[in-house]
Protein backbone atom coordinates (compact mmCIF):
# COMPACT_ATOMS: atom_id res chain seq x y z
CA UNK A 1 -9.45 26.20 -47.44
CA UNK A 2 -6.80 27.71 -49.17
CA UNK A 3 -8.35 31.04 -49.81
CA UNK A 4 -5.46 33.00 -47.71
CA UNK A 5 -2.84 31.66 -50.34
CA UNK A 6 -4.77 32.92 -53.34
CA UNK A 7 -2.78 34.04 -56.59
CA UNK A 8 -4.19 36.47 -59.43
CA UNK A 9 -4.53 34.06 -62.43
CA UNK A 10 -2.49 36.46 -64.68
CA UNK A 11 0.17 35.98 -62.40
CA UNK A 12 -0.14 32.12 -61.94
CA UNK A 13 -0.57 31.82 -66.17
CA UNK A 14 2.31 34.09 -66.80
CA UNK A 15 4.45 32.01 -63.90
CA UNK A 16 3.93 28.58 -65.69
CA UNK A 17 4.66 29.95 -68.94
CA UNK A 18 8.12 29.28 -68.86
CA UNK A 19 8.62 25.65 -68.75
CA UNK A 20 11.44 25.89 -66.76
CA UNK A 21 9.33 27.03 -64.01
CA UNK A 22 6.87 24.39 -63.68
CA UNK A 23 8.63 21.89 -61.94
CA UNK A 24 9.67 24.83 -59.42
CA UNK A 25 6.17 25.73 -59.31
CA UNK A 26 4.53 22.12 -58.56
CA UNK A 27 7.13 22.23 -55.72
CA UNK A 28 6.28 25.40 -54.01
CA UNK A 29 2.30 24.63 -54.55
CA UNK A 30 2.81 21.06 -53.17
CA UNK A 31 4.97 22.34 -50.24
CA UNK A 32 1.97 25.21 -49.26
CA UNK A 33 -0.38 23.15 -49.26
CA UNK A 34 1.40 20.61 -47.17
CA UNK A 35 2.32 22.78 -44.91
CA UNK A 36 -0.80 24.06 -44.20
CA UNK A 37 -2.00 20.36 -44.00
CA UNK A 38 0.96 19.70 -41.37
CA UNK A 39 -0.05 22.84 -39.45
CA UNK A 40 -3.78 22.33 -38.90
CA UNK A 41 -3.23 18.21 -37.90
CA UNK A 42 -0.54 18.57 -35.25
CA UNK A 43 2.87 19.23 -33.19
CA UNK A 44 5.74 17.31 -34.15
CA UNK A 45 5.66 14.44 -31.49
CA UNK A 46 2.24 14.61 -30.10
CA UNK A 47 0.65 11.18 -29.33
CA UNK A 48 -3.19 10.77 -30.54
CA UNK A 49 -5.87 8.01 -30.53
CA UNK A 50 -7.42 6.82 -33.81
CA UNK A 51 -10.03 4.28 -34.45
CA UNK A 52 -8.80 3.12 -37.87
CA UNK A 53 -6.31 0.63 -38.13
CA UNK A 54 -3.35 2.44 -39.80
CA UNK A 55 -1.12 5.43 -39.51
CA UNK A 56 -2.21 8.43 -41.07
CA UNK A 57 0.63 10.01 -43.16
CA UNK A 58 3.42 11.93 -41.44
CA UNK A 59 2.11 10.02 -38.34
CA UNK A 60 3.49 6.37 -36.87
CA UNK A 61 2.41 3.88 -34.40
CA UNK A 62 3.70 4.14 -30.74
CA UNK A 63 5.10 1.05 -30.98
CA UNK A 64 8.56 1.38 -29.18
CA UNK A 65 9.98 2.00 -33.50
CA UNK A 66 14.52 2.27 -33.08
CA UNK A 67 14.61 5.29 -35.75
CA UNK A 68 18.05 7.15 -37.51
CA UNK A 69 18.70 9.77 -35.74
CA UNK A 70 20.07 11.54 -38.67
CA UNK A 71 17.11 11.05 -40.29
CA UNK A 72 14.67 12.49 -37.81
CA UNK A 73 16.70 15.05 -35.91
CA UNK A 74 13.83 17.74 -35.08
CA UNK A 75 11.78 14.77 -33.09
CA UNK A 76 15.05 13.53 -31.50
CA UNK A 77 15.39 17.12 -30.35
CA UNK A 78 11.79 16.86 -28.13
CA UNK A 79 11.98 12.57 -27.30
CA UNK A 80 15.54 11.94 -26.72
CA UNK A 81 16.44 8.63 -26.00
CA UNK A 82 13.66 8.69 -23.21
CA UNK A 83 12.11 5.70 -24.65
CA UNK A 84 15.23 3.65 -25.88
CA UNK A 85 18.23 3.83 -28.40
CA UNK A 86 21.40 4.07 -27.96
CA UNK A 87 21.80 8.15 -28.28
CA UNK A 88 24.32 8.09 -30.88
CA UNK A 89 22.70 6.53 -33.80
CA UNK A 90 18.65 5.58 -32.32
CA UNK A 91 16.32 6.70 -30.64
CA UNK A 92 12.88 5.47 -29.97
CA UNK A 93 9.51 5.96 -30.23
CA UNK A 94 7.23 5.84 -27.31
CA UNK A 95 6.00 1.63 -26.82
CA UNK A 96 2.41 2.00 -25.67
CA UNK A 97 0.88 -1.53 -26.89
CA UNK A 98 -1.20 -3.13 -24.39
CA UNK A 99 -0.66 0.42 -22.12
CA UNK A 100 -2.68 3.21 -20.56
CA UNK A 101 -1.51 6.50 -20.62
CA UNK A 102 -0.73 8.43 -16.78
CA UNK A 103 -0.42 11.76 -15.96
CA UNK A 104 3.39 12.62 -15.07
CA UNK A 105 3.74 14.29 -11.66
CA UNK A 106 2.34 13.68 -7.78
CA UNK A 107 -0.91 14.27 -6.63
CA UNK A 108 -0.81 14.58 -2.83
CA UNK A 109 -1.53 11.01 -1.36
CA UNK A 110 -0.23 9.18 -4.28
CA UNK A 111 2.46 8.00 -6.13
CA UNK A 112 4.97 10.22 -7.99
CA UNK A 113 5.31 9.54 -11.47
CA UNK A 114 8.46 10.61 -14.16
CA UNK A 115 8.34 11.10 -17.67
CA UNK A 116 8.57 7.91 -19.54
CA UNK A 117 8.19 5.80 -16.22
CA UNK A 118 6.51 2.20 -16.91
CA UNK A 119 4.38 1.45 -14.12
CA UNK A 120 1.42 -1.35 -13.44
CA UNK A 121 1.29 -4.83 -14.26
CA UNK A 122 -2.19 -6.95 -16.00
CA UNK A 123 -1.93 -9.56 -12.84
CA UNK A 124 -1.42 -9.77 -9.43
CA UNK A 125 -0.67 -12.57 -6.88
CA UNK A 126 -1.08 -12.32 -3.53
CA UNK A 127 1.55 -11.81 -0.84
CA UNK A 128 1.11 -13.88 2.80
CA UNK A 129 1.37 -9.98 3.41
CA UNK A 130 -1.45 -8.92 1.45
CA UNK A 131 -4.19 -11.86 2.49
CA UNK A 132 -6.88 -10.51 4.85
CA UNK A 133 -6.66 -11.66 8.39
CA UNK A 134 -8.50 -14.70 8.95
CA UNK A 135 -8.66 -18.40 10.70
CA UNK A 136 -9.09 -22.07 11.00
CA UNK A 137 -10.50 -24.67 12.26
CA UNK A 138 -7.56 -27.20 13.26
CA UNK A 139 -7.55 -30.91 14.52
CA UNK A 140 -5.59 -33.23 15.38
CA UNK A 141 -5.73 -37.09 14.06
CA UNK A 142 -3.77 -39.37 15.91
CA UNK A 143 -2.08 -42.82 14.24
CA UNK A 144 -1.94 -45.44 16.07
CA UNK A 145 1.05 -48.62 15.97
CA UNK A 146 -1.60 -51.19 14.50
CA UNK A 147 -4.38 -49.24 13.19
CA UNK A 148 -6.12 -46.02 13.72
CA UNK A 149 -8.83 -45.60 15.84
CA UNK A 150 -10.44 -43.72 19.51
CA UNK A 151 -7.93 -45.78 21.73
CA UNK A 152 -10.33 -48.24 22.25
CA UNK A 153 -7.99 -51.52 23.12
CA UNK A 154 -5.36 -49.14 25.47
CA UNK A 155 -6.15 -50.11 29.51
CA UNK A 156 -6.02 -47.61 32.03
CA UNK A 157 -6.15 -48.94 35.71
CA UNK A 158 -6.33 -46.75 38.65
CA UNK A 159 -5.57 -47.20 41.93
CA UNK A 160 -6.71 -45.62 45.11
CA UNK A 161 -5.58 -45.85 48.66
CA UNK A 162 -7.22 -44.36 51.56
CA UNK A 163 -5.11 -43.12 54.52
CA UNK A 164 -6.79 -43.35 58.12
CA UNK A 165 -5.16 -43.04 61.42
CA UNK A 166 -6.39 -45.92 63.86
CA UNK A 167 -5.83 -46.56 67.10
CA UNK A 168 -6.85 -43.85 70.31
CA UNK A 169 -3.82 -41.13 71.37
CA UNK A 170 -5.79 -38.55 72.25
CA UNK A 171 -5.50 -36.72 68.83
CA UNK A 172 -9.01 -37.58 66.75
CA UNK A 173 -10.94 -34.56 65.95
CA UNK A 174 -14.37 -33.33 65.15
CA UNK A 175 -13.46 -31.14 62.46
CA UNK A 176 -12.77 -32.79 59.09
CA UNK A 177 -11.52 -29.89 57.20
CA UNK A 178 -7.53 -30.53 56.41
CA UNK A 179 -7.62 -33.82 58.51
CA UNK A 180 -7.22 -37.36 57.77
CA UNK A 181 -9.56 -40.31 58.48
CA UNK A 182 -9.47 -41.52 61.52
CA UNK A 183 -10.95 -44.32 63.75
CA UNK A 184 -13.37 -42.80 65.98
CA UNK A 185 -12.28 -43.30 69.63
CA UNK A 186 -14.79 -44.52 72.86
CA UNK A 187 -17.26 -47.68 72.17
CA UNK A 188 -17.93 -49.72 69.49
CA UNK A 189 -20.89 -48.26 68.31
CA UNK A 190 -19.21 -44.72 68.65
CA UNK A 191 -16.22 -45.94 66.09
CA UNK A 192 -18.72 -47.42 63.81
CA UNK A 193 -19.79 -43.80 62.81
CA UNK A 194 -17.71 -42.65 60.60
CA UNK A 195 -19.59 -42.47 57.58
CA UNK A 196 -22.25 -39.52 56.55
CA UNK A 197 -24.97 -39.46 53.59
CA UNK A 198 -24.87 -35.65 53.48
CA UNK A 199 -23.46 -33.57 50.97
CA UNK A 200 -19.67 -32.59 51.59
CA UNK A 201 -19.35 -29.13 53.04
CA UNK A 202 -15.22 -30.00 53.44
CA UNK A 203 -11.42 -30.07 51.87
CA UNK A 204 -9.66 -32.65 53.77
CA UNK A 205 -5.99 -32.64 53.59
CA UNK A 206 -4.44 -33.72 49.93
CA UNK A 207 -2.68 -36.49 51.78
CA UNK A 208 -5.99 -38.18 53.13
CA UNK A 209 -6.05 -39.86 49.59
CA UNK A 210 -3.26 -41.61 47.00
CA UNK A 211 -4.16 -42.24 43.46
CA UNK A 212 -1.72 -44.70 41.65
CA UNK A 213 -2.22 -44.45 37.69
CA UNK A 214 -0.70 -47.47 35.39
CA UNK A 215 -1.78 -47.94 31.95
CA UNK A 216 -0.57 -50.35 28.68
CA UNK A 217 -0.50 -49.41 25.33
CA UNK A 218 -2.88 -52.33 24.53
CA UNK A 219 -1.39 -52.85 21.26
CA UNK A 220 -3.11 -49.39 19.81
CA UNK A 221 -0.71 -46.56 21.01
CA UNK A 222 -0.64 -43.35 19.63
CA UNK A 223 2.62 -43.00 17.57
CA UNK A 224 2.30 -39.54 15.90
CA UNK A 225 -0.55 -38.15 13.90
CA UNK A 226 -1.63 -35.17 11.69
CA UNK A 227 -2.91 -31.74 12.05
CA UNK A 228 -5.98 -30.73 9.52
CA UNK A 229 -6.76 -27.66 9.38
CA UNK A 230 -10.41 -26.67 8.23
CA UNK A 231 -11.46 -24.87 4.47
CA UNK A 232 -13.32 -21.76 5.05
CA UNK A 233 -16.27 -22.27 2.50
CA UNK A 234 -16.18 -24.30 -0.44
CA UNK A 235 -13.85 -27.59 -1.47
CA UNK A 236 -10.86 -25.66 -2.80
CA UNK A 237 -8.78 -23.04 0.05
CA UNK A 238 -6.72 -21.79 -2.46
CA UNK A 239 -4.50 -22.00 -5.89
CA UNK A 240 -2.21 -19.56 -5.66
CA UNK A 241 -3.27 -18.18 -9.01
CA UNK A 242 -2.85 -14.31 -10.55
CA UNK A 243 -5.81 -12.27 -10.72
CA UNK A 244 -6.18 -9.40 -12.96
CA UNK A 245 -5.84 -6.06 -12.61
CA UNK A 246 -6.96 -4.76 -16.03
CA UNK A 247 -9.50 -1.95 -16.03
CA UNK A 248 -12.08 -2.70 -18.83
CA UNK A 249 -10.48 -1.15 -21.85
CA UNK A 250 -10.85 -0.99 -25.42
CA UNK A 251 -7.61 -0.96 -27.74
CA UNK A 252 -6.65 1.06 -30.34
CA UNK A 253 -4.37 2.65 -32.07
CA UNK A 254 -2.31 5.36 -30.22
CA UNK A 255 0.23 7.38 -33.24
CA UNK A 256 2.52 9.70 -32.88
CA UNK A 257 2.79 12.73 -35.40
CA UNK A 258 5.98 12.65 -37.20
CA UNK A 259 6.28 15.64 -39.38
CA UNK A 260 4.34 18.94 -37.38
CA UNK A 261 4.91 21.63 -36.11
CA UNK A 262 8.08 22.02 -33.79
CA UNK A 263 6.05 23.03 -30.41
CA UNK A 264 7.24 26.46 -29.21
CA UNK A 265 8.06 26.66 -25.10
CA UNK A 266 5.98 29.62 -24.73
C-alpha cells in the first residue's frame, strides 16, 4: 500500500537516531500515511451511504450538525450556509434524516429543482380539487307536522265542471275539434245523441272543461325534510384522512466526509 513512500532503512535508522527526531518523525509518518488514507476515501464534503451504524472517522452524519466556522473553514468554503447557520459564526451540515436525495436541475416536463431545495412531503390529503369526478344518488325525505309518513291522511278533492251551450241559435256544429258541448238541435231523439263509444280522434277547446282543485293538510303536512345523498360502495364515503406518499425505502446512514480532499473545479 505504501510501497511509493518507501525509505532505505539506513536512512530511516540513521533518522531516528537522534532522539530529538523521533517525535518529528512519528509526525511526518503518521501525517503520510493519513494523507494517503484521506486521499483514496474521499473529497472534502461528499455525501455517501453506509450500512453500519456510525460515522467512519473524518466523516459525520448528515444530520442538519450547526458547526464553528473557524473550526472547519475549508468545508465552509464548498457548503456555505446553504443548509443553515447564521454565516458569521455556523454553518450547517446537510439534514437528510427521513429524506431522499434529487437530482438538482430541470428535466423538460418537470419540475425545476435548486441546490439545497426541500421538496415532497410523507402524506397527502386530498383537495375537493384533486377528487375524481363522480356522483350520487340523492333523495329527498319529507317531515311531516305530526309524524312522518307517504301523506297518507292529507285529502285532495277535485272538482270538475263541464261547459255546454244549450238552447238552438243556429250556431251547433258537426265538428268537435276546438268547440264546446252543445245540445244537439231538431227532435228529441236527435238531441239525445250526443254521446259516442269510439275512441277520441279530437282537442276540443281548453275552455270546454274547468277543474277546481282544494285540498287540507289532514293533520300530516309536509313541513320541511332532508336530502340523503347515496354512498358509492361500501358503509363509509369518506374520512378525510392522509394517505402516504412514501416510496418503499430502506434507511440508512447517509455521512458526509469531513477531512478530504478539497475538490478541484477542473
Amino acid at each position: 500500500m505504501f510501497q511509493d513512500f518507501s525509505i532505505p532503512i539506513s536512512v530511516f535508522r540513521i533518522f531516528l537516531s537522534s532522539e530529538k527526531c523521533i517525535h518529528s518523525a512519528r509526525k511526518y509518518f503518521y501525517h503520510l500515511t493519513h494523507t494517503f488514507m484521506v486521499s483514496d476515501a474521499a473529497y472534502l464534503g461528499q455525501v455517501n451511504l453506509i450500512a453500519f451504524d456510525y460515522p467512519p472517522r473524518d466523516w459525520n452524519l448528515c444530520w442538519g450538525q450547526l458547526l464553528a466556522i473557524s473550526d472547519n473553514p475549508a468545508l465552509y468554503s464548498i457548503l456555505s450556509c446553504e443548509f443553515g447557520g447564521d454565516c458569521r459564526n455556523t454553518f450547517a451540515l446537510p439534514d437528510l434524516r427521513g429524506m431522499t436525495v434529487i437530482g438538482i436541475g430541470q428535466r423538460p416536463g418537470l419540475s425545476d429543482y435548486l441546490w439545497g431545495q426541500v421538496t415532497g412531503f410523507p402524506s397527502h390529503t386530498l383537495s375537493i380539487e384533486e377528487m375524481p369526478a363522480h356522483a350520487h344518488l340523492a333523495e329527498f325525505v319529507p317531515s311531516y307536522n305530526d309524524k312522518p309518513g307517504d301523506g297518507a291522511g292529507s285529502t285532495i278533492t277535485a272538482t270538475a265542471t263541464v261547459n255546454a251551450f244549450t238552447g238552438d241559435d243556429g250556431s251547433q256544429l258537426d265538428d268537435p275539434e276546438d268547440a264546446y258541448w252543445a245540445q244537439a238541435p231538431g227532435a228529441t231523439a236527435d238531441r239525445a245523441k250526443v254521446y259516442t263509444k269510439n275512441t277520441p280522434n279530437t282537442t276540443m277547446n281548453a275552455g270546454a272543461i274547468d277543474i277546481t282543485v282544494t285540498g287540507g293538510s289532514g293533520g300530516s303536512g309536509i313541513t320541511g325534510g332532508t336530502v340523503v345523498v347515496g354512498k358509492t360502495g361500501g358503509d363509509r364515503s369518506g374520512q378525510t384522512q392522509p394517505f402516504s406518499t412514501m416510496q418503499p425505502s430502506m434507511a440508512l446512514h447517509y455521512c458526509i466526509c469531513m477531512d478530504g480532499i478539497y475538490p478541484p473545479r477542473s
